[in-house]
Protein backbone atom coordinates (compact mmCIF):
# COMPACT_ATOMS: atom_id res chain seq x y z
CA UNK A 1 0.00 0.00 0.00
CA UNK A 2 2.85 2.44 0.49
CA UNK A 3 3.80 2.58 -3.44
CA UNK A 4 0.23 3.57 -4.37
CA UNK A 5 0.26 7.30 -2.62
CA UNK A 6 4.19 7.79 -4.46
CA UNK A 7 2.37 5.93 -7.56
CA UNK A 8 -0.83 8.35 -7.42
CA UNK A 9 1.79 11.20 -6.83
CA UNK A 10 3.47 10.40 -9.81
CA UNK A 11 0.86 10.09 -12.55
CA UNK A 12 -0.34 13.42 -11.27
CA UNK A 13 2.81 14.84 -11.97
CA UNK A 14 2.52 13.13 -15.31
CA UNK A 15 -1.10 14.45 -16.08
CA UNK A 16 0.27 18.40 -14.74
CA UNK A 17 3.34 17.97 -17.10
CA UNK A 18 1.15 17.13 -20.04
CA UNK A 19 -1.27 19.43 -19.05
CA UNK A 20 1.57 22.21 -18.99
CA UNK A 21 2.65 21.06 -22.52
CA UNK A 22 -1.09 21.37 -23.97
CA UNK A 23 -1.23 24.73 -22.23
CA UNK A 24 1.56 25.69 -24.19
CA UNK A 25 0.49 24.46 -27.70
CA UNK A 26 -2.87 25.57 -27.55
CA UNK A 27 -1.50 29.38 -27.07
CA UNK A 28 1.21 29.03 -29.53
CA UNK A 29 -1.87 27.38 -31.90
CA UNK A 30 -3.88 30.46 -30.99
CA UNK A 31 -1.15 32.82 -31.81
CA UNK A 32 -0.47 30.88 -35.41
CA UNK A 33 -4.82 31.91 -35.88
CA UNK A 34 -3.93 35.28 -34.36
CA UNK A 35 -1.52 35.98 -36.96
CA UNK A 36 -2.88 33.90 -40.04
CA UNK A 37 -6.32 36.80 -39.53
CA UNK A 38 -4.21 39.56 -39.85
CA UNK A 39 -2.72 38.32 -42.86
CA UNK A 40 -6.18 37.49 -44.21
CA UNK A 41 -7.33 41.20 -43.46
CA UNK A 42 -4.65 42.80 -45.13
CA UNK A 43 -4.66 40.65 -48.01
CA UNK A 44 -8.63 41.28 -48.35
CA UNK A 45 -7.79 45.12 -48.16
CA UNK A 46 -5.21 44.60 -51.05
CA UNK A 47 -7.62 42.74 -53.15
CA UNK A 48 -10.42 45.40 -52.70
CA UNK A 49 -7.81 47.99 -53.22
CA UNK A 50 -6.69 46.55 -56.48
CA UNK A 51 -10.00 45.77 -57.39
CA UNK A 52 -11.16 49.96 -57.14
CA UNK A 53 -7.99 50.52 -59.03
CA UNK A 54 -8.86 48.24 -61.72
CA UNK A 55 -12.20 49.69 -62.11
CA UNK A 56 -10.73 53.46 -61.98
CA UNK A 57 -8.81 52.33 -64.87
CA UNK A 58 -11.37 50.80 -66.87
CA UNK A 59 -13.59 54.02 -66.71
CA UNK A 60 -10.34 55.96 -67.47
CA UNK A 61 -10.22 54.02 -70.39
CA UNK A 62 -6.85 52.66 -69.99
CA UNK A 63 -8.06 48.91 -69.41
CA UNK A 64 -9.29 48.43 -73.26
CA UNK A 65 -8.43 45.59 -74.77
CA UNK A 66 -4.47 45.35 -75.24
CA UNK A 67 -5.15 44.19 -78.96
CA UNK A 68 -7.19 47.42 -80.11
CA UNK A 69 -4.02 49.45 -79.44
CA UNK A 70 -1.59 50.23 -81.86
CA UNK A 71 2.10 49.58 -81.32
CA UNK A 72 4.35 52.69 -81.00
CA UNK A 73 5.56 52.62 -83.88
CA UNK A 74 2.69 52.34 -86.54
């Protein structure tokens, strides 16, 4: 009977060591998200950004079709 309470003590160890580790992975997993969002935002904010320029051009007139221009030097 005396093992058991040095046994019991042990696998709690165990279980606050793992515990610890999960701990860990979950914030560094959160982080990753954290991070990964931002890059989604800003790449959104390009995309909408290119998309207005696009458009600006193509009411400027300067997004015709490349083949209805002349070359320089007709």
């Amino acid at each position: 009977m005396e093992n058991q309470p040095d046994a019991l003590a042990e696998r709690v160890t165990e279980l606050e060591i793992k515990s610890s580790y999960a701990e860990d992975l979950l914030d560094q997993l959160n982080m990753t998200i954290y991070r990964q969002q931002q890059q989604i935002d800003r790449l959104i904010l390009h995309v909408t950004q290119l998309r207005e320029q696009s458009a600006n051009a193509m009411q400027d007139g300067a997004g015709g079709n490349p083949r209805d221009e002349l070359p320089p030097h007709y």
